[in-house]
Structures are given as structure tokens and as C-alpha cells.
C-alpha atoms as a PDB file:
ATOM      1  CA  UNK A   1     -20.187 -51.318 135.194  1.00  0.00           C
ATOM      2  CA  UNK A   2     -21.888 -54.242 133.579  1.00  0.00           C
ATOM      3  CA  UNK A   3     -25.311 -52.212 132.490  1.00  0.00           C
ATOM      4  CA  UNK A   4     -22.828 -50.011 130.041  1.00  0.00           C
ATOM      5  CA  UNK A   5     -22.044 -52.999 128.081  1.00  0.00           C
ATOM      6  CA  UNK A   6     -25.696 -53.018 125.716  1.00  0.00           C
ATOM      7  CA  UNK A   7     -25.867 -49.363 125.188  1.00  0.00           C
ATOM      8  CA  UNK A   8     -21.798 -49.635 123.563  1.00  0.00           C
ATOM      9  CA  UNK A   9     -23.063 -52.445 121.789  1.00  0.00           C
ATOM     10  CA  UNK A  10     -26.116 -51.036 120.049  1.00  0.00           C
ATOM     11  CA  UNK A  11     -23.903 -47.358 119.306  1.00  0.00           C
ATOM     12  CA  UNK A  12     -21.187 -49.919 117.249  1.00  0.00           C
ATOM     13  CA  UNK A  13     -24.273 -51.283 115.692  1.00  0.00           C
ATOM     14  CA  UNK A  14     -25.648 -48.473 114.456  1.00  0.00           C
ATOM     15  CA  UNK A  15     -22.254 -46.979 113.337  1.00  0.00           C
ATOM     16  CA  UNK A  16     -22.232 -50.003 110.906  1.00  0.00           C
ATOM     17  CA  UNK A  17     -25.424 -49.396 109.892  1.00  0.00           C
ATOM     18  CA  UNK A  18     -24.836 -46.092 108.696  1.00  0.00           C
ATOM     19  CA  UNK A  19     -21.739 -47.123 106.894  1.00  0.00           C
ATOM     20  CA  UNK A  20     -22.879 -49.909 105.160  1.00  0.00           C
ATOM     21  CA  UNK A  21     -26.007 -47.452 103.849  1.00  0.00           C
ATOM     22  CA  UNK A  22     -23.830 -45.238 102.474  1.00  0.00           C
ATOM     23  CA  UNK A  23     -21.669 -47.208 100.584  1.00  0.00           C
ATOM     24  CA  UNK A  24     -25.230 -48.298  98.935  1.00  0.00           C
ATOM     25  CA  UNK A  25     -26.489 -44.506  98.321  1.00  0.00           C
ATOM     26  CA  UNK A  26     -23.063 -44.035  96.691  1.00  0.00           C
ATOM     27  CA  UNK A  27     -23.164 -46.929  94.219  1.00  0.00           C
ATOM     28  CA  UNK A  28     -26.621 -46.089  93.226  1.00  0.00           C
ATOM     29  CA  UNK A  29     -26.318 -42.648  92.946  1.00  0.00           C
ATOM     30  CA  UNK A  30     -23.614 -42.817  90.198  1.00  0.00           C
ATOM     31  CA  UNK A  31     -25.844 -44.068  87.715  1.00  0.00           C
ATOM     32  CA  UNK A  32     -28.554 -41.798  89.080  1.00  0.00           C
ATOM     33  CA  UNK A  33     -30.298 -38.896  86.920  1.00  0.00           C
ATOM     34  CA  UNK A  34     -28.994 -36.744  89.973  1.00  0.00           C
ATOM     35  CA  UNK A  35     -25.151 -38.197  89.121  1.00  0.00           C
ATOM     36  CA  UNK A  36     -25.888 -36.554  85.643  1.00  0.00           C
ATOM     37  CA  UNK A  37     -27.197 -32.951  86.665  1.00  0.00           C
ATOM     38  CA  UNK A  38     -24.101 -33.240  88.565  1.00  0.00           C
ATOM     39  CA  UNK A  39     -21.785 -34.108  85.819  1.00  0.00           C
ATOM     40  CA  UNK A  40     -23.473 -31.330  83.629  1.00  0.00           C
ATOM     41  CA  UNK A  41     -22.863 -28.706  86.467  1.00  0.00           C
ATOM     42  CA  UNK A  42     -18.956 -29.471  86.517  1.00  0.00           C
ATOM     43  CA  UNK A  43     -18.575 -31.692  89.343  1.00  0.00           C
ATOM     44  CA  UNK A  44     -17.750 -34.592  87.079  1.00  0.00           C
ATOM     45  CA  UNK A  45     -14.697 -34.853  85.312  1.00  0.00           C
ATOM     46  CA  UNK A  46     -13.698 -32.701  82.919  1.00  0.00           C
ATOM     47  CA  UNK A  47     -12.529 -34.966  80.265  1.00  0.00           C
ATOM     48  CA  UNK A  48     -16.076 -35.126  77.805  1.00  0.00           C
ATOM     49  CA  UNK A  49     -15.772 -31.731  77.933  1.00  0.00           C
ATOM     50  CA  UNK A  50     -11.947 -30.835  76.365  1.00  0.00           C
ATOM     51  CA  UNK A  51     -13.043 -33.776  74.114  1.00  0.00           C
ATOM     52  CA  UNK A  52     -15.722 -31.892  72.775  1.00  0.00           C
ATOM     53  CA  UNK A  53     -13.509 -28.496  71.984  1.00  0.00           C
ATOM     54  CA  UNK A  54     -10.352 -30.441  70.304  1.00  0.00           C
ATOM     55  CA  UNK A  55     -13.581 -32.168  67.923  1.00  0.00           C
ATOM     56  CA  UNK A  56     -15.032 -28.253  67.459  1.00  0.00           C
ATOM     57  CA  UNK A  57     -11.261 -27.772  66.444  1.00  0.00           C
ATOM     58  CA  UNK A  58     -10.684 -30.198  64.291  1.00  0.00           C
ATOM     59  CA  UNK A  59     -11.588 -28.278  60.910  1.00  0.00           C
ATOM     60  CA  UNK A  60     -10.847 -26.730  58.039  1.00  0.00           C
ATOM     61  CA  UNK A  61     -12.229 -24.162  56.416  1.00  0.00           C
ATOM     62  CA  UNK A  62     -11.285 -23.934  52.929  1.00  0.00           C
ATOM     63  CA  UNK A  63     -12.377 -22.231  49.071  1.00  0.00           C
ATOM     64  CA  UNK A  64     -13.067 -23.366  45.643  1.00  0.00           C
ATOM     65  CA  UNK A  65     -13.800 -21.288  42.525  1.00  0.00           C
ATOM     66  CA  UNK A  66     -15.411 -22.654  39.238  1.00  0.00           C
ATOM     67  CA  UNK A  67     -15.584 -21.303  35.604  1.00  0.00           C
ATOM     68  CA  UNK A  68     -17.698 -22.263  32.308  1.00  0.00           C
ATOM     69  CA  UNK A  69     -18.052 -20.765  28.925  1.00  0.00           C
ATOM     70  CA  UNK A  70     -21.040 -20.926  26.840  1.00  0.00           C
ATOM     71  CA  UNK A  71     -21.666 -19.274  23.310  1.00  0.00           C
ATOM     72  CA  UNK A  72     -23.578 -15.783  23.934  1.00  0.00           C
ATOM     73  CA  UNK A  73     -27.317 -15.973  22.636  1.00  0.00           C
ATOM     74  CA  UNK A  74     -28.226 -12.753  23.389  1.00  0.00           C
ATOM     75  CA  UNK A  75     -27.244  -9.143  23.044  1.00  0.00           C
ATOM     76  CA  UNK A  76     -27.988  -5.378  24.001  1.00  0.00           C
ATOM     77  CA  UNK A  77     -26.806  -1.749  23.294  1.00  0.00           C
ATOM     78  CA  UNK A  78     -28.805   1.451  23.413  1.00  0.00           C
ATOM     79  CA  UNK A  79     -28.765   4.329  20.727  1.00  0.00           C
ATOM     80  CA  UNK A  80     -29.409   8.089  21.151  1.00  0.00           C
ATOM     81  CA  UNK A  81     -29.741  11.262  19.654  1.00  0.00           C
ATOM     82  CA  UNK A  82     -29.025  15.107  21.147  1.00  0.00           C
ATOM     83  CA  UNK A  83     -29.697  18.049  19.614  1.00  0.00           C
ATOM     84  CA  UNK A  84     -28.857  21.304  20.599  1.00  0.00           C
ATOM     85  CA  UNK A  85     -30.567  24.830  19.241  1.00  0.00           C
ATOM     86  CA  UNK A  86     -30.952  28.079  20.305  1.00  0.00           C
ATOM     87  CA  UNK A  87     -34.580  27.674  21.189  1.00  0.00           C
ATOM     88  CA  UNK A  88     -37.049  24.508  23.231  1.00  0.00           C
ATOM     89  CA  UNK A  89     -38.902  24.058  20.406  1.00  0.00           C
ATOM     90  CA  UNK A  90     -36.612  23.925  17.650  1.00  0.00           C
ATOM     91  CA  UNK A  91     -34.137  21.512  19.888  1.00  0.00           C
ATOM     92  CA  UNK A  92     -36.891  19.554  20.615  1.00  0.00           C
ATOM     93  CA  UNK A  93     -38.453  18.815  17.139  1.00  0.00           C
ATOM     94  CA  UNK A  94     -34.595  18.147  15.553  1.00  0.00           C
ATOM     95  CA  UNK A  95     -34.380  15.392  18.128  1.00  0.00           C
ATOM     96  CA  UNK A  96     -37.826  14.415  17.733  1.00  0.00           C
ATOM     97  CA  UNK A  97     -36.910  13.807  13.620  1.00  0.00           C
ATOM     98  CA  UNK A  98     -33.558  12.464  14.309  1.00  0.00           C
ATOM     99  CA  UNK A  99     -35.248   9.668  16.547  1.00  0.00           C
ATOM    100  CA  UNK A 100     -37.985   9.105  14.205  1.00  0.00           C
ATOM    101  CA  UNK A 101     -35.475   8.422  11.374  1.00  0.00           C
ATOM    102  CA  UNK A 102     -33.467   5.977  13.879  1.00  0.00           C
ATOM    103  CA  UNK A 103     -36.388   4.039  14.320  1.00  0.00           C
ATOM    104  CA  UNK A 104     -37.648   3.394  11.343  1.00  0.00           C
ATOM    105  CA  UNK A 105     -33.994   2.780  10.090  1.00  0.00           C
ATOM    106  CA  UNK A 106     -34.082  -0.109  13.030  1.00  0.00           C
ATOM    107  CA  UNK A 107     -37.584  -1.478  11.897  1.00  0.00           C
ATOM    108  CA  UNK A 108     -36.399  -1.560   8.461  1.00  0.00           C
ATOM    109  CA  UNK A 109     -33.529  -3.944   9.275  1.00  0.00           C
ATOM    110  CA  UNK A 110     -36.642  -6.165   9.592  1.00  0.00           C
ATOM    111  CA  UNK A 111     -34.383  -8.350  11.861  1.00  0.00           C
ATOM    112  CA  UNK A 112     -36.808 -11.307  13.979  1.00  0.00           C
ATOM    113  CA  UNK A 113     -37.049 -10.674  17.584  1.00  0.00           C
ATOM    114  CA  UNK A 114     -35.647  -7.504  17.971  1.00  0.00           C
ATOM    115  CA  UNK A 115     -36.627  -5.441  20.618  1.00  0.00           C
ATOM    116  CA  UNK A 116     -36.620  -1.563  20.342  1.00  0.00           C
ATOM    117  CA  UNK A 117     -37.788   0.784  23.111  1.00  0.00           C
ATOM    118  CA  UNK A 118     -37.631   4.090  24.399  1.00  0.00           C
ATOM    119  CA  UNK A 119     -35.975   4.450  28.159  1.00  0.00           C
ATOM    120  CA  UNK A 120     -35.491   8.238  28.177  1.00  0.00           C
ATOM    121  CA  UNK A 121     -36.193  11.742  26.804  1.00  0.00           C
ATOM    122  CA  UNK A 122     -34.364  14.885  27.842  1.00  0.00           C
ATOM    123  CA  UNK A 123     -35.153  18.690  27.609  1.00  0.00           C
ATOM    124  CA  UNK A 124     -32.677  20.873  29.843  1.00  0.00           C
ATOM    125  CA  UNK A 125     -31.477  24.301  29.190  1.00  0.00           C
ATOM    126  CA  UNK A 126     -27.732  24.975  28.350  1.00  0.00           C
ATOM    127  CA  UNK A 127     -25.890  27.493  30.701  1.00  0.00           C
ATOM    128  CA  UNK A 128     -23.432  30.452  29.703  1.00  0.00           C
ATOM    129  CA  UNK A 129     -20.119  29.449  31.633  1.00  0.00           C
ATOM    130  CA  UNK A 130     -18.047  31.886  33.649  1.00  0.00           C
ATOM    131  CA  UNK A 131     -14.968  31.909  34.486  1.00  0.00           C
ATOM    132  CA  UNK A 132     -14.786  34.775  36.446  1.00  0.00           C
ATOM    133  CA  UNK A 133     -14.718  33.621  40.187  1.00  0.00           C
ATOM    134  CA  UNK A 134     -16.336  36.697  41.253  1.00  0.00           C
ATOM    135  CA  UNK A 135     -19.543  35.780  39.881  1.00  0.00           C
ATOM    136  CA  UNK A 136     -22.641  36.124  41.882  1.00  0.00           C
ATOM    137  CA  UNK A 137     -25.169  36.470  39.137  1.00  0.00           C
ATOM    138  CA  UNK A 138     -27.257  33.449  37.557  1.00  0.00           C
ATOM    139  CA  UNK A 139     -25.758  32.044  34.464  1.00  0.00           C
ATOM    140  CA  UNK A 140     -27.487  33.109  30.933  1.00  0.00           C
ATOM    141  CA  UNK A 141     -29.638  30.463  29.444  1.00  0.00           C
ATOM    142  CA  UNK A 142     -27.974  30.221  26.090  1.00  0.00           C
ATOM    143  CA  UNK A 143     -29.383  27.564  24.375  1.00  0.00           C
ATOM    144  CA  UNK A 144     -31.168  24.215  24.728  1.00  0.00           C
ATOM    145  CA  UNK A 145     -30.636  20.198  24.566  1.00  0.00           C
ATOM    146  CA  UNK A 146     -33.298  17.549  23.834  1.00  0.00           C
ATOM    147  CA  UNK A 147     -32.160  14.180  23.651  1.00  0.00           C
ATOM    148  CA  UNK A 148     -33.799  10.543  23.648  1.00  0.00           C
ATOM    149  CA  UNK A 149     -32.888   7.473  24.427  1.00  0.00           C
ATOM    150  CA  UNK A 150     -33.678   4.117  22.988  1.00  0.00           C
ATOM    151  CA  UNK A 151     -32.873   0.246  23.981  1.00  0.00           C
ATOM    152  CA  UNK A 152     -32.394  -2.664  21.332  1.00  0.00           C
ATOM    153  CA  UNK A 153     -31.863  -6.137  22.061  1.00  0.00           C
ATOM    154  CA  UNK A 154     -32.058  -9.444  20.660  1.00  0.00           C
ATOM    155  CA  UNK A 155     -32.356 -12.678  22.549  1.00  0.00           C
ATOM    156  CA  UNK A 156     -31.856 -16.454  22.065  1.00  0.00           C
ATOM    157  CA  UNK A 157     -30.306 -16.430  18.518  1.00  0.00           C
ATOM    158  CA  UNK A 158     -26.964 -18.046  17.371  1.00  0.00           C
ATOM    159  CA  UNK A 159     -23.890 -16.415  17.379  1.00  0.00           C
ATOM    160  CA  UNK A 160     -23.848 -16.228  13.279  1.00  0.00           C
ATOM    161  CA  UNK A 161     -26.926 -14.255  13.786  1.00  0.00           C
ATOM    162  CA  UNK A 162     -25.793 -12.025  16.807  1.00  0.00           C
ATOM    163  CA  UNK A 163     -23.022 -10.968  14.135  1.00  0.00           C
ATOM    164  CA  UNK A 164     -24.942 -10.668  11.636  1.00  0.00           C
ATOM    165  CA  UNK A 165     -27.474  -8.180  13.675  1.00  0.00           C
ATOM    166  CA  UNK A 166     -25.423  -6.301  15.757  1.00  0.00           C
ATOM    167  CA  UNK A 167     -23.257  -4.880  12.318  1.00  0.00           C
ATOM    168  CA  UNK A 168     -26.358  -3.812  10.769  1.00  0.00           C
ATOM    169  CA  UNK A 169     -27.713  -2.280  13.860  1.00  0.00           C
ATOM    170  CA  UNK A 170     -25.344  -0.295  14.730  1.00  0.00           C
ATOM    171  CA  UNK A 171     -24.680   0.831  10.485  1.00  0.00           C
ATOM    172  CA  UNK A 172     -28.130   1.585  10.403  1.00  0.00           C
ATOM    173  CA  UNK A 173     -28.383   3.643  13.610  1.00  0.00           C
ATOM    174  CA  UNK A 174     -25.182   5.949  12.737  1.00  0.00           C
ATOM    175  CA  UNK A 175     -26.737   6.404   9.044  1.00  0.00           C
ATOM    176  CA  UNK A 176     -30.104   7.483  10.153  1.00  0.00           C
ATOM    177  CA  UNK A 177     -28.491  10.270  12.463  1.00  0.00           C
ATOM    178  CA  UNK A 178     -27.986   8.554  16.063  1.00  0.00           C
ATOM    179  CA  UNK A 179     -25.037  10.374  17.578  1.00  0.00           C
ATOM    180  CA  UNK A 180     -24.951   8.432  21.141  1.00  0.00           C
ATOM    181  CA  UNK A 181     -24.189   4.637  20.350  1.00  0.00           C
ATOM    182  CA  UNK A 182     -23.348   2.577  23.272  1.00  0.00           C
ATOM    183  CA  UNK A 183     -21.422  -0.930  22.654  1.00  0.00           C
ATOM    184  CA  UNK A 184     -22.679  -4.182  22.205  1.00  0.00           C
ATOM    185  CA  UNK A 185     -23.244  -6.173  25.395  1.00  0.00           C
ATOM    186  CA  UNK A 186     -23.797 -10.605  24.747  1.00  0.00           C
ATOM    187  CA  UNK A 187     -25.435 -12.358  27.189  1.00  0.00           C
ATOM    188  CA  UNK A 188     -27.323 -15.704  28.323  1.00  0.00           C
ATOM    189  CA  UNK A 189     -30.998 -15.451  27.745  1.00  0.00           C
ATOM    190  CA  UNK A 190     -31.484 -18.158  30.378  1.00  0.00           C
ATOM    191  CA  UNK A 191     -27.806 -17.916  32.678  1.00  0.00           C
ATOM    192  CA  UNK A 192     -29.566 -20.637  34.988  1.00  0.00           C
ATOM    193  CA  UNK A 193     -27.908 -24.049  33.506  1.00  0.00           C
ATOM    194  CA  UNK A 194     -24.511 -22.359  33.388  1.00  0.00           C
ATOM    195  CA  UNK A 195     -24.590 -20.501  36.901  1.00  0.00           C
ATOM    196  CA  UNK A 196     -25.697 -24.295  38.420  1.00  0.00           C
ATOM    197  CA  UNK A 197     -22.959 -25.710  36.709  1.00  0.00           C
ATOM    198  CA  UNK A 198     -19.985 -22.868  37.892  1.00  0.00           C
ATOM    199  CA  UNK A 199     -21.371 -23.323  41.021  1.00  0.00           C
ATOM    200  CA  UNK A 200     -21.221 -27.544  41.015  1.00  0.00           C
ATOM    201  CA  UNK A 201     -17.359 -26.908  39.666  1.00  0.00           C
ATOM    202  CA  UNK A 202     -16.409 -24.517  42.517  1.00  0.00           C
ATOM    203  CA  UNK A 203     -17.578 -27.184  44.765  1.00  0.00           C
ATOM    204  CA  UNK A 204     -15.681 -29.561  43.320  1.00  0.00           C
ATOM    205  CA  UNK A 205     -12.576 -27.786  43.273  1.00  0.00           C
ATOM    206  CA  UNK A 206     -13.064 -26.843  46.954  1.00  0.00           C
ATOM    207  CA  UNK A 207     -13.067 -30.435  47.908  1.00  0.00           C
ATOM    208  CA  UNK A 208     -10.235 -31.387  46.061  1.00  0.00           C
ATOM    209  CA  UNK A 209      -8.420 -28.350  48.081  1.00  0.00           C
ATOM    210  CA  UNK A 210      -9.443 -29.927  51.055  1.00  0.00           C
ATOM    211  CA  UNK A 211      -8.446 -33.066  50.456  1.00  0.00           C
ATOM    212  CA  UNK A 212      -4.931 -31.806  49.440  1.00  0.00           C
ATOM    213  CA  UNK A 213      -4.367 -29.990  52.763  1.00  0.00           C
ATOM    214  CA  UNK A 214      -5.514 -33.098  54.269  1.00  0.00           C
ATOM    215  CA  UNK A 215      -2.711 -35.056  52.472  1.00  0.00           C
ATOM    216  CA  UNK A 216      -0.396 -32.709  52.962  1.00  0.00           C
ATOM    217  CA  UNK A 217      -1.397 -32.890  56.450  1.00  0.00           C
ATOM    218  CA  UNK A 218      -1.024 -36.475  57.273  1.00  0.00           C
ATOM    219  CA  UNK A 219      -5.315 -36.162  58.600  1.00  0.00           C
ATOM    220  CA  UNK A 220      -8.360 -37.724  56.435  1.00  0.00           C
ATOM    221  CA  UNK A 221     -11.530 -35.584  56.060  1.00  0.00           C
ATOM    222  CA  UNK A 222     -14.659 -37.609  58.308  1.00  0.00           C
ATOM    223  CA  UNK A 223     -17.204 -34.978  57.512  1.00  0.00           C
ATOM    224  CA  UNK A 224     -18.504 -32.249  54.782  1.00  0.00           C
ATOM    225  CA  UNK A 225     -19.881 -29.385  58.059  1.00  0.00           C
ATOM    226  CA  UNK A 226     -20.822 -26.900  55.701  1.00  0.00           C
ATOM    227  CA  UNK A 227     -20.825 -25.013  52.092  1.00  0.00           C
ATOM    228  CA  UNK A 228     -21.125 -20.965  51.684  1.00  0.00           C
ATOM    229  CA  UNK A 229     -21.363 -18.780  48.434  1.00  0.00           C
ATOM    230  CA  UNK A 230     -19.084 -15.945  49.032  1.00  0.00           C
ATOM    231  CA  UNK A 231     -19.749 -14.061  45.708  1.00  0.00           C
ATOM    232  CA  UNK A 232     -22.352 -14.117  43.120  1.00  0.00           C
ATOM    233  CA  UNK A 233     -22.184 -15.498  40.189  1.00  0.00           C
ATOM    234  CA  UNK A 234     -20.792 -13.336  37.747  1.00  0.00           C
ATOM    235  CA  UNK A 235     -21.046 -13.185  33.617  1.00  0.00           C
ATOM    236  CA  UNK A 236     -18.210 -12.293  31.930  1.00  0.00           C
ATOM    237  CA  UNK A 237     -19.321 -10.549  28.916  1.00  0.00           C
ATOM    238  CA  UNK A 238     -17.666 -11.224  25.662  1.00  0.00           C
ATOM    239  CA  UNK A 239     -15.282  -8.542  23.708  1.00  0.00           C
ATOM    240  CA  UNK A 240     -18.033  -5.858  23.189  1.00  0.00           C
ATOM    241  CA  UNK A 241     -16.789  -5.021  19.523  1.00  0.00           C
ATOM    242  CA  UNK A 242     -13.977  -5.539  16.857  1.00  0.00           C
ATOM    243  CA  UNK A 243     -12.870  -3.364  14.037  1.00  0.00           C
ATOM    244  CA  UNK A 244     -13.363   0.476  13.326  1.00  0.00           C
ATOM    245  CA  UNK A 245     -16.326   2.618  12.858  1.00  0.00           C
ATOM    246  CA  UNK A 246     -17.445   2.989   9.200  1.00  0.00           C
ATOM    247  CA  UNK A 247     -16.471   1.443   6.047  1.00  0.00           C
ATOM    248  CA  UNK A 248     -18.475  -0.586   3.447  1.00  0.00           C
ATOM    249  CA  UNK A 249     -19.113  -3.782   5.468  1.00  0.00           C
ATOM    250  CA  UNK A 250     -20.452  -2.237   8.494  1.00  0.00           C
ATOM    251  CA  UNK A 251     -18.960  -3.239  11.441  1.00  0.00           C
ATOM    252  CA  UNK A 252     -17.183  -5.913  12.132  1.00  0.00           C
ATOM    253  CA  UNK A 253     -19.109  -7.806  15.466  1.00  0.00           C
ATOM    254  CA  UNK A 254     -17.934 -11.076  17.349  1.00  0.00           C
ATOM    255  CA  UNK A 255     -20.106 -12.242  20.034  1.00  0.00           C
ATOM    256  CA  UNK A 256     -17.405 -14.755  21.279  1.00  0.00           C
ATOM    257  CA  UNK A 257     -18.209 -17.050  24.434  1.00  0.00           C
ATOM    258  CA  UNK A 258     -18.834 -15.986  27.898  1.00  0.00           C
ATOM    259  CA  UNK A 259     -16.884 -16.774  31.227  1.00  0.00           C
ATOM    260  CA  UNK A 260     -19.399 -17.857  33.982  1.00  0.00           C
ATOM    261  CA  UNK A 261     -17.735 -17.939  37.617  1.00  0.00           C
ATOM    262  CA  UNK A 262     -19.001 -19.205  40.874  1.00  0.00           C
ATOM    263  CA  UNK A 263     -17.219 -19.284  44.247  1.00  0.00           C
ATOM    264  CA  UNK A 264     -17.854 -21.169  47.640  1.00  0.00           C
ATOM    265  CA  UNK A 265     -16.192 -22.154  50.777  1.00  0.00           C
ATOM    266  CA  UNK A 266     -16.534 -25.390  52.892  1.00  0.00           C
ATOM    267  CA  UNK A 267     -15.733 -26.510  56.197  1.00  0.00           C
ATOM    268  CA  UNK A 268     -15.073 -30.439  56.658  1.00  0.00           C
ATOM    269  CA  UNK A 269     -14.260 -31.999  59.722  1.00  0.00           C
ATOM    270  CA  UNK A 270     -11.074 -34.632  59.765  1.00  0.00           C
ATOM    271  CA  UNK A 271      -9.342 -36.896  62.408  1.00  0.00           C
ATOM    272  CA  UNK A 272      -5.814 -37.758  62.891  1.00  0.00           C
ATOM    273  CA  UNK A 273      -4.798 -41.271  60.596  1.00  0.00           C
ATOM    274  CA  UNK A 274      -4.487 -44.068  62.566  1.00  0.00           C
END
């Protein structure tokens, strides 16, 4: 019975050993690169992680719009004629003299800066309408059209002298025989100073929404995440034209100011107060 007594003594021994070993591996292994992969697949806690989503949650997402006016500088319109005659060539050459006595009715204004140009000419054939139903026949050529088209503008100028030019443009071109006048349209020459500064303004205003929810909300805003443009900017033209068509002074014209608009969401991050 005695020889049994070393071999139970070296098994306790080694039992020990082992234990004591890995107690060791353990402590170094939890601030081990392995101790991380391990966190990362899930076997960790899952605390970082719910962390994470409530800060992902914690936002608010939130628009502004902004508005400026600035004094038109510019303006545009287009003027036509259409004549109508039995035949192509005699359509065509009453158009051709109407829009030959438009333009030089235009040039003679003698205005600086203005822009004239031709954009379209028309010859089409005019059809016989039928009412029967039971037609099956192609519809009798009965006469023709000719038409052209021209575009006038005038850029960078006061308002006194957008008044000024847009009465006399559009006397002269009813005088001198233009029977399709379009109305006056005002515009920026260079829109980029005003767009900027709708753009600044609807920033501006979305932060201030923010920080009212926020109020409202008992939270403070920790973070500007993000800023969108959700529309273009947009110019809203001026009243196109005042007063009626004829009489002694021409036509009455106010080029009035113009509404630039911008509009833009954020997203800010905020915390609870403390």
C-alpha cells in the first residue's frame, strides 16, 4: 500500500498546476486582441452595442426656409406676328413685312443694351374643319399661316429704366403691326448673391427650429449631423404688367422687387440635460 502514496501525490500536483495556469490564461486573455474579436462577434456584453443605437436615435431631423427681395435689373418678353392668306407666298411675305416693320420699330427705340433676336419662323397650311363624324376624306387645305417669332431683353439696368423700356417696347411693337405680345418677365442678371443669401437664411431659420424643439423638449443640441437642399432656389418674378393696353402714355410698367426662396433640412444630434 505504501508505493501508491507518490503517484496520488504527483496527480494532486498536477491538478494544481493546471488550475493555477488557467486562472493566468484567463486574466491575460481579457485584455487580449483575441478578447476583442470575441467581443466584436457577440460574446461580450451587449451593452456598447444598445449604446450605440439609442446615440443613432438621438436626432432630429428638422426644416428651414429663407426669403430675400432684390430690385429686378433685368427683363424679357417676346413679340410676334401671324399672317394668314389664301396662298404660301402671299402669307409668307405679309409676315415677312410685318416683322420687318417690328424690328426696325424696336431698333428705333434706340434703347442701350437691348437685345432683339429671332427664335422662330412658321409656315403651316390651314385645314377645312368638319364636323361631320363620318368623315374619312383628308381635310381641304384652305389657306395658309406664316408667323415669326422674336426675343427682346434688357439686362443690368435700374428699375427707372426697366420702366421706362419695357412701355416703349411693347407701344412700339403693337404700332408697327406685332399681333403676338407676350408679358414682361424681371429678373436678376446675376441671381448668385441673392440665391447664397436665401440659402444662408433658410439655414438659419432651420437652426433656430431646432433649437426650439429642443427647448420645448427639455434636450440641448451636441451636434450639427447634416444639411440637405430639398428644393431649388426659386425667383419669384415681379407683377408682369400694370394698366391697360393703349392710350397716350404707353403702358404703364412696374418692375417691382423679386422674392428669392431657398429651403433646407438639418439633422443635429442632442443629449438629455443633465
Amino acid at each position: 500500500m505504501r508505493p501508491m502514496m507518490p503517484t496520488l501525490t504527483r496527480s494532486l500536483i498536477a491538478g494544481l498546476a493546471l488550475g493555477v495556469m488557467t486562472c493566468i490564461s484567463s486574466t491575460a486573455l481579457a485584455g487580449s486582441p483575441v478578447a476583442g474579436r470575441l467581443a466584436t462577434d457577440g460574446l461580450a456584453a451587449e451593452e456598447p452595442e444598445a449604446t450605440a443605437e439609442n446615440a443613432e436615435n438621438r436626432t432630429i431631423t428638422i426644416g428651414g426656409a429663407g426669403e430675400v427681395t432684390r430690385p429686378a435689373d433685368s427683363m424679357r418678353t417676346s413679340i410676334g406676328v401671324e399672317a394668314r392668306e389664301k396662298t404660301l407666298g402671299a402669307a409668307r411675305d405679309k409676315a415677312a413685312s410685318r416683322s420687318q416693320a417690328v424690328l426696325a420699330a424696336l431698333r428705333g427705340l434706340a434703347i442701350p443694351g437691348l437685345e432683339i433676336r429671332t427664335v422662330n419662323i412658321s409656315l403651316s397650311p390651314i385645314q377645312e374643319s368638319s364636323l361631320a363624324r363620318e368623315e374619312i376624306t383628308e381635310p381641304r387645305i384652305i389657306g395658309y399661316s406664316a408667323s415669326s417669332q422674336l426675343a427682346v431683353a434688357l439686362r443690368g439696368v435700374s428699375p427707372a429704366e426697366l420702366q421706362a423700356a419695357g412701355s416703349k417696347i411693347l407701344q412700339a411693337a403693337l404700332t408697327s403691326g406685332a399681333n403676338d405680345v407676350g408679358g414682361l418677365e424681371f429678373f436678376l442678371s446675376n441671381p448668385t448673391e441673392a440665391r447664397r443669401a436665401a440659402l444662408a437664411a433658410a439655414v438659419q431659420d432651420a437652426q433656430a427650429n431646432a433649437k426650439a424643439v429642443a427647448k420645448a423638449a427639455n434636450i440641448r443640441i451636441v451636434e450639427l449631423q447634416s444639411i440637405s437642399v430639398v428644393q431649388p432656389e426659386r425667383d419669384i418674378y415681379a407683377q408682369q404688367m400694370k394698366g391697360g393696353f393703349g392710350g397716350a402714355d404707353g403702358f404703364p410698367v412696374e418692375p417691382g422687387k423679386l422674392r428669392i426662396t431657398a429651403a433646407v433640412t438639418v439633422r443635429v444630434a442632442f443629449a438629455p440635460n443633465l
